[in-house]
C-alpha atoms as a PDB file:
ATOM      1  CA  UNK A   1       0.000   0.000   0.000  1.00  0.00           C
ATOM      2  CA  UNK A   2       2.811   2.211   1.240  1.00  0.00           C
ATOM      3  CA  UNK A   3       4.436   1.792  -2.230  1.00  0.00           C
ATOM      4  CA  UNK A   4       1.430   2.284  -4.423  1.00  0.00           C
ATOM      5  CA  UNK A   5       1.077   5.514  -2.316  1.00  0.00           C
ATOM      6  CA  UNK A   6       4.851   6.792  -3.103  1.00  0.00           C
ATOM      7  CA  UNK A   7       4.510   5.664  -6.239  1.00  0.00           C
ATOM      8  CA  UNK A   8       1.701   7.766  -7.517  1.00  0.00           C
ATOM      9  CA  UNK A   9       3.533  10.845  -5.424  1.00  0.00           C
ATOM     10  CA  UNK A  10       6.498  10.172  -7.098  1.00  0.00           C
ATOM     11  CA  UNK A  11       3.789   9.971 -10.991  1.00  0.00           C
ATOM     12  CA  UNK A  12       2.189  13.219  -9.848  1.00  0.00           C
ATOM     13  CA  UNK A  13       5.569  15.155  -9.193  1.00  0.00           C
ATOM     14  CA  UNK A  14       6.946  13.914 -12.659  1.00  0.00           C
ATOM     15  CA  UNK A  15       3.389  15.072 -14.213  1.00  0.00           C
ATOM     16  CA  UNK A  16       4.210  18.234 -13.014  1.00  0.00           C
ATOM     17  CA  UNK A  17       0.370  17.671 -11.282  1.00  0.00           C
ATOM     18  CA  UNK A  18       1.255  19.726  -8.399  1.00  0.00           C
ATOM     19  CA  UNK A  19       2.900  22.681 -10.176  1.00  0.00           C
ATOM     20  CA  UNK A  20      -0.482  23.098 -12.197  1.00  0.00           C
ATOM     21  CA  UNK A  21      -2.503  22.790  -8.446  1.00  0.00           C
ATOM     22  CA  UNK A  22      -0.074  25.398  -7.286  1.00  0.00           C
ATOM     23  CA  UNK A  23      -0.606  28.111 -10.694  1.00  0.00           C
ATOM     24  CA  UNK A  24       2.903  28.568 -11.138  1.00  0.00           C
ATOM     25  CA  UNK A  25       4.523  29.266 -14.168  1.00  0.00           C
ATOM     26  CA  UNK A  26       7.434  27.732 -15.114  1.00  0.00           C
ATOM     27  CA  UNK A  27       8.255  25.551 -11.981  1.00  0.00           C
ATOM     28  CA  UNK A  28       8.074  22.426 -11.796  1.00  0.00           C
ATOM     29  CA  UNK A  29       6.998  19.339  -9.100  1.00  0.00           C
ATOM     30  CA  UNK A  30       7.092  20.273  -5.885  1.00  0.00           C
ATOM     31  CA  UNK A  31       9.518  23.458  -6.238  1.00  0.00           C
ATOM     32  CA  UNK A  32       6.113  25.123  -7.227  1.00  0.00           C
ATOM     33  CA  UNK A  33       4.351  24.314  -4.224  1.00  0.00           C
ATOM     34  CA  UNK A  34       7.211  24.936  -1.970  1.00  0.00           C
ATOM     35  CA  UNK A  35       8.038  28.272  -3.326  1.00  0.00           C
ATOM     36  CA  UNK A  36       5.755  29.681  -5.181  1.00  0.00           C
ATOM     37  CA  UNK A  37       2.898  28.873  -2.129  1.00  0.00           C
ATOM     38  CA  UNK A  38      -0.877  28.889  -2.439  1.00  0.00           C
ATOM     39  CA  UNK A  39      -3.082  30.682  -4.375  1.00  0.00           C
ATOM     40  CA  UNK A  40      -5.501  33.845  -3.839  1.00  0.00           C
ATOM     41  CA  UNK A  41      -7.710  32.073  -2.414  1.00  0.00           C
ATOM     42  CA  UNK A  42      -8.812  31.567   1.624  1.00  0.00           C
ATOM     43  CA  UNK A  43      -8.934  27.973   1.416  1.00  0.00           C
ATOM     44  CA  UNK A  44      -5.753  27.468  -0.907  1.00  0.00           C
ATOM     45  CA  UNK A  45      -4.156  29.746   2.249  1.00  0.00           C
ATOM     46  CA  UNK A  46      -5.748  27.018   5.169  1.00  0.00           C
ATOM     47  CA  UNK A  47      -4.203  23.733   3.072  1.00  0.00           C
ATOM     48  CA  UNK A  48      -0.980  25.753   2.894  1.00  0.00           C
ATOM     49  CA  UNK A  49      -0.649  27.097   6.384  1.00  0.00           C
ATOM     50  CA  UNK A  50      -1.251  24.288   7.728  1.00  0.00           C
ATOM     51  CA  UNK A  51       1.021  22.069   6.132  1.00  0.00           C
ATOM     52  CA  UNK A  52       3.733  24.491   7.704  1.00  0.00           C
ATOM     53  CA  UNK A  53       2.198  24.487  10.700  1.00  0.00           C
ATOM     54  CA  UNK A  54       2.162  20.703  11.208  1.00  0.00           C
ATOM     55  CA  UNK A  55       6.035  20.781   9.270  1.00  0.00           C
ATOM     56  CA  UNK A  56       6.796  22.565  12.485  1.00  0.00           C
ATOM     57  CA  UNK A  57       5.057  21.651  14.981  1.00  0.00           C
ATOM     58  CA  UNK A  58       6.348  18.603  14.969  1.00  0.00           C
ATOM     59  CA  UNK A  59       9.954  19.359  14.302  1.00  0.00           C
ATOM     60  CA  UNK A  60       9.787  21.493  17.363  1.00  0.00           C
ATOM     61  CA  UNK A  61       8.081  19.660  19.745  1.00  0.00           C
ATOM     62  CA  UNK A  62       5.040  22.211  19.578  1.00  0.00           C
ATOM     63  CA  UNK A  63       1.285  21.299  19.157  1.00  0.00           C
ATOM     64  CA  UNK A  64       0.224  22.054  15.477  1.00  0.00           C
ATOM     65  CA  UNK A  65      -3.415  22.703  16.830  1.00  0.00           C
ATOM     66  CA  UNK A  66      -2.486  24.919  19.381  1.00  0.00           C
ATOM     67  CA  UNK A  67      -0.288  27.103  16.939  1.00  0.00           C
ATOM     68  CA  UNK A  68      -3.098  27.431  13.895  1.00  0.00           C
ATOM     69  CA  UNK A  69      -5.445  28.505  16.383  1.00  0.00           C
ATOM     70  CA  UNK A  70      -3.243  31.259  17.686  1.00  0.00           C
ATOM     71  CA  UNK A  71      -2.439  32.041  13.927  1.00  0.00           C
ATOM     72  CA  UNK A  72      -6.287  32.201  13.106  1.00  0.00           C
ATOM     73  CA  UNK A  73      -6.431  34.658  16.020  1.00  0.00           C
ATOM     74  CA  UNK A  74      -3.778  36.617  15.278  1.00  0.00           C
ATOM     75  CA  UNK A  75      -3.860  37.044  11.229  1.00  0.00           C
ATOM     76  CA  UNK A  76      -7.597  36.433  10.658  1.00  0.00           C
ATOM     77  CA  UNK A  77      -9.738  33.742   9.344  1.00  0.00           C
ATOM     78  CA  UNK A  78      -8.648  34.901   6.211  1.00  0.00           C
ATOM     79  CA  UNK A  79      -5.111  33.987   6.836  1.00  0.00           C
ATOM     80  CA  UNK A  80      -3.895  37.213   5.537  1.00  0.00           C
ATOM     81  CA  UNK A  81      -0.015  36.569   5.049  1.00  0.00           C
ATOM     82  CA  UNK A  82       0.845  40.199   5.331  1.00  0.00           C
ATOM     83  CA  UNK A  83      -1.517  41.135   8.613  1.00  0.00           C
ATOM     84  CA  UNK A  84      -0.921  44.509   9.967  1.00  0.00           C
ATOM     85  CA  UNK A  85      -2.093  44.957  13.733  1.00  0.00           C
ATOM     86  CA  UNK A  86      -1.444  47.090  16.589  1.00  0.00           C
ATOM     87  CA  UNK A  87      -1.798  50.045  14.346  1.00  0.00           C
ATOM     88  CA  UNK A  88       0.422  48.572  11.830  1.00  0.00           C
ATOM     89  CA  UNK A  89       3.102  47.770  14.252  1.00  0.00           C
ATOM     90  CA  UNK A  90       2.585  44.104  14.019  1.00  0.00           C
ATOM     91  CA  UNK A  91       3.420  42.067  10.990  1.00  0.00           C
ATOM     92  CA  UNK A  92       2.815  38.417   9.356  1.00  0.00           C
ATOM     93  CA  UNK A  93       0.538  36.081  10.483  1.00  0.00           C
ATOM     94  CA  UNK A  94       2.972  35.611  13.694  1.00  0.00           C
ATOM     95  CA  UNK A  95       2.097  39.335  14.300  1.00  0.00           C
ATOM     96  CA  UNK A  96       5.413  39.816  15.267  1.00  0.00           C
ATOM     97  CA  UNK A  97       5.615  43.548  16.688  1.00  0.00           C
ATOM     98  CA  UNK A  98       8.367  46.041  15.468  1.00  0.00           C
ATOM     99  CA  UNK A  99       8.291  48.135  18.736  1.00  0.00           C
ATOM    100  CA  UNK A 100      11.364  47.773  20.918  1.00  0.00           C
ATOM    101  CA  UNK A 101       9.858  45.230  23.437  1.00  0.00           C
ATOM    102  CA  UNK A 102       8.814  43.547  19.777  1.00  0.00           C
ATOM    103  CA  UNK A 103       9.915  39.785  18.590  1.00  0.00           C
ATOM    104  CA  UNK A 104      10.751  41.075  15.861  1.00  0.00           C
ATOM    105  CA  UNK A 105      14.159  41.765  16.782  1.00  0.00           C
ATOM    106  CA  UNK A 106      14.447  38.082  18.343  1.00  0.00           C
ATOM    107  CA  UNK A 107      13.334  36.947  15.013  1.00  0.00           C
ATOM    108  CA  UNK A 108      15.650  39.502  12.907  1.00  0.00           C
ATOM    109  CA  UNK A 109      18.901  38.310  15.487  1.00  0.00           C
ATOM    110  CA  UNK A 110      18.791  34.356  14.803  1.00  0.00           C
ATOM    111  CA  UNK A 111      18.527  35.038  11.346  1.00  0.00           C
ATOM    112  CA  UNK A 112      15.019  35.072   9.823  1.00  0.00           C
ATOM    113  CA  UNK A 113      14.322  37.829   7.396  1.00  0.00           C
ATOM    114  CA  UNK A 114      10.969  38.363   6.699  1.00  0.00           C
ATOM    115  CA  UNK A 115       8.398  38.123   9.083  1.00  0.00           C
ATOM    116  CA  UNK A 116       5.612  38.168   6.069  1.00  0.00           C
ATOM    117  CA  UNK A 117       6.823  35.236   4.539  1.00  0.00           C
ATOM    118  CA  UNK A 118       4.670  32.230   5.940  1.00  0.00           C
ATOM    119  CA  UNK A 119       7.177  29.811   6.148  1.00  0.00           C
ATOM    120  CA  UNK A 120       9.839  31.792   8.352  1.00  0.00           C
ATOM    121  CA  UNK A 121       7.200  33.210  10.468  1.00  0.00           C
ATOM    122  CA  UNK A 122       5.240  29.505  11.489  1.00  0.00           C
ATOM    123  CA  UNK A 123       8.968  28.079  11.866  1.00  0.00           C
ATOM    124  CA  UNK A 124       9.820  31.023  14.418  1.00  0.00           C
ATOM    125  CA  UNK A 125       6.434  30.848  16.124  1.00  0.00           C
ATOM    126  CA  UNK A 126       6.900  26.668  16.422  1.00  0.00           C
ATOM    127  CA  UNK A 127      10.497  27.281  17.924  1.00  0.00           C
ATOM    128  CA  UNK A 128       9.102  29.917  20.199  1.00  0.00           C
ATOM    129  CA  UNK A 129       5.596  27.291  21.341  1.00  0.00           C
ATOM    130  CA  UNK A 130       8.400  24.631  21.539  1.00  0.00           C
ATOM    131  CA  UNK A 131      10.074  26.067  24.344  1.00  0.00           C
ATOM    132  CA  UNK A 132      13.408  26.996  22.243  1.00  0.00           C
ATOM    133  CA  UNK A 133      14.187  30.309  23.672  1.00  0.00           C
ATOM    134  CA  UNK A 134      12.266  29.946  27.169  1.00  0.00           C
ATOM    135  CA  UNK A 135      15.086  30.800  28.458  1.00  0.00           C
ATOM    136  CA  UNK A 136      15.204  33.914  27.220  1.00  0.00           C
ATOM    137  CA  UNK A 137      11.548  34.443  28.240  1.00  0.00           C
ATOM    138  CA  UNK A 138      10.484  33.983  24.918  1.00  0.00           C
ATOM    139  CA  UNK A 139       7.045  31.255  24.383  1.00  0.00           C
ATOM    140  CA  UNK A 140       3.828  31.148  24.030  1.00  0.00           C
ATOM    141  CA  UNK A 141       3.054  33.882  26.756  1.00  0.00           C
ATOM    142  CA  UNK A 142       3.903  36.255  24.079  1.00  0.00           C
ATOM    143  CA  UNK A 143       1.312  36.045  22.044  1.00  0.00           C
ATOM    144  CA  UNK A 144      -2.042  37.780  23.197  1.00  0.00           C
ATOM    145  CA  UNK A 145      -4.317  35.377  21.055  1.00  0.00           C
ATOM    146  CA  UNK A 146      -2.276  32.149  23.223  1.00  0.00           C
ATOM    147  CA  UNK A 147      -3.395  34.147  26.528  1.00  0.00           C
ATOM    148  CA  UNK A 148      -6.912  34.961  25.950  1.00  0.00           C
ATOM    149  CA  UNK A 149      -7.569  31.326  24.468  1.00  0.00           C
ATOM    150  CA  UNK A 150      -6.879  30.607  28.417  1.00  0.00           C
ATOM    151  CA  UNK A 151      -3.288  29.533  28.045  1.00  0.00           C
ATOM    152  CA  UNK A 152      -3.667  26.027  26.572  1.00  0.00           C
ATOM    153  CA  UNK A 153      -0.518  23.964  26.559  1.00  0.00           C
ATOM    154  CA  UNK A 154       2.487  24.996  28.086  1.00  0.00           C
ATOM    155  CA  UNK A 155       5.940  23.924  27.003  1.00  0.00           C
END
């Protein structure tokens, strides 16, 4: 079963099937998923977003639900990649804030670059839920959405 499975992965990759899904032009296989991202659309956004968020959640030991419902709370339903809040000083659907008590400067120091870009901004928040940089007093507790949902799951 396991290789019928990879097998018609491996068919639809080749086809280029996923490229098509994806509307880019001129990648191919799963390049055009992976960097090219979803489409306009709100539920092209959800399939996408949460594919990084269960990428990882998992890879950093944080809970997958736990971070899409502080994303949802944070961004929107809509998912809106580039969120402003706080007046336009928060960004991304991490809402990352630029003011000096921000984590945007966190995020800027170990290296990420752009907190609008999905993928760098669910990686940092999964690090972050994971307990990575607890230490630092950087988690969960950082995020309004995670304290108002009543503080569920604590590394």
């Amino acid at each position: 079963m396991l290789r019928k499975m990879l097998a018609a992965v491996c068919l639809a990759l080749a086809l280029g099937v996923i490229a098509r899904a994806a509307g880019a032009q001129g990648a191919t296989g799963i390049d055009a998923y992976l960097y090219q991202g979803p489409g306009e659309s709100a539920s092209e956004r959800e399939v996408y977003v949460w594919d990084l968020v269960q990428g990882a959640g998992w890879r950093h030991d944080a809970n997958p639900y736990v971070l899409m419902t502080v994303i949802r709370a944070e961004a929107g339903r809509d998912l809106v990649f580039d969120a402003r809040g706080d007046h336009g000083t928060s960004r991304g659907l991490a809402q990352l804030n630029t003011r000096s008590t921000g984590l945007i400067h966190h995020f800027w120091a170990i290296g990420y670059t752009d907190s609008d870009d999905p993928a760098q901004a669910v990686e940092y928040m999964a690090r972050c839920f994971g307990g990575e940089f607890a230490a630092q007093g950087i988690g969960p507790w950082r995020w309004t959405a995670w304290r108002r949902l009543g503080r569920p799951w604590v590394p």
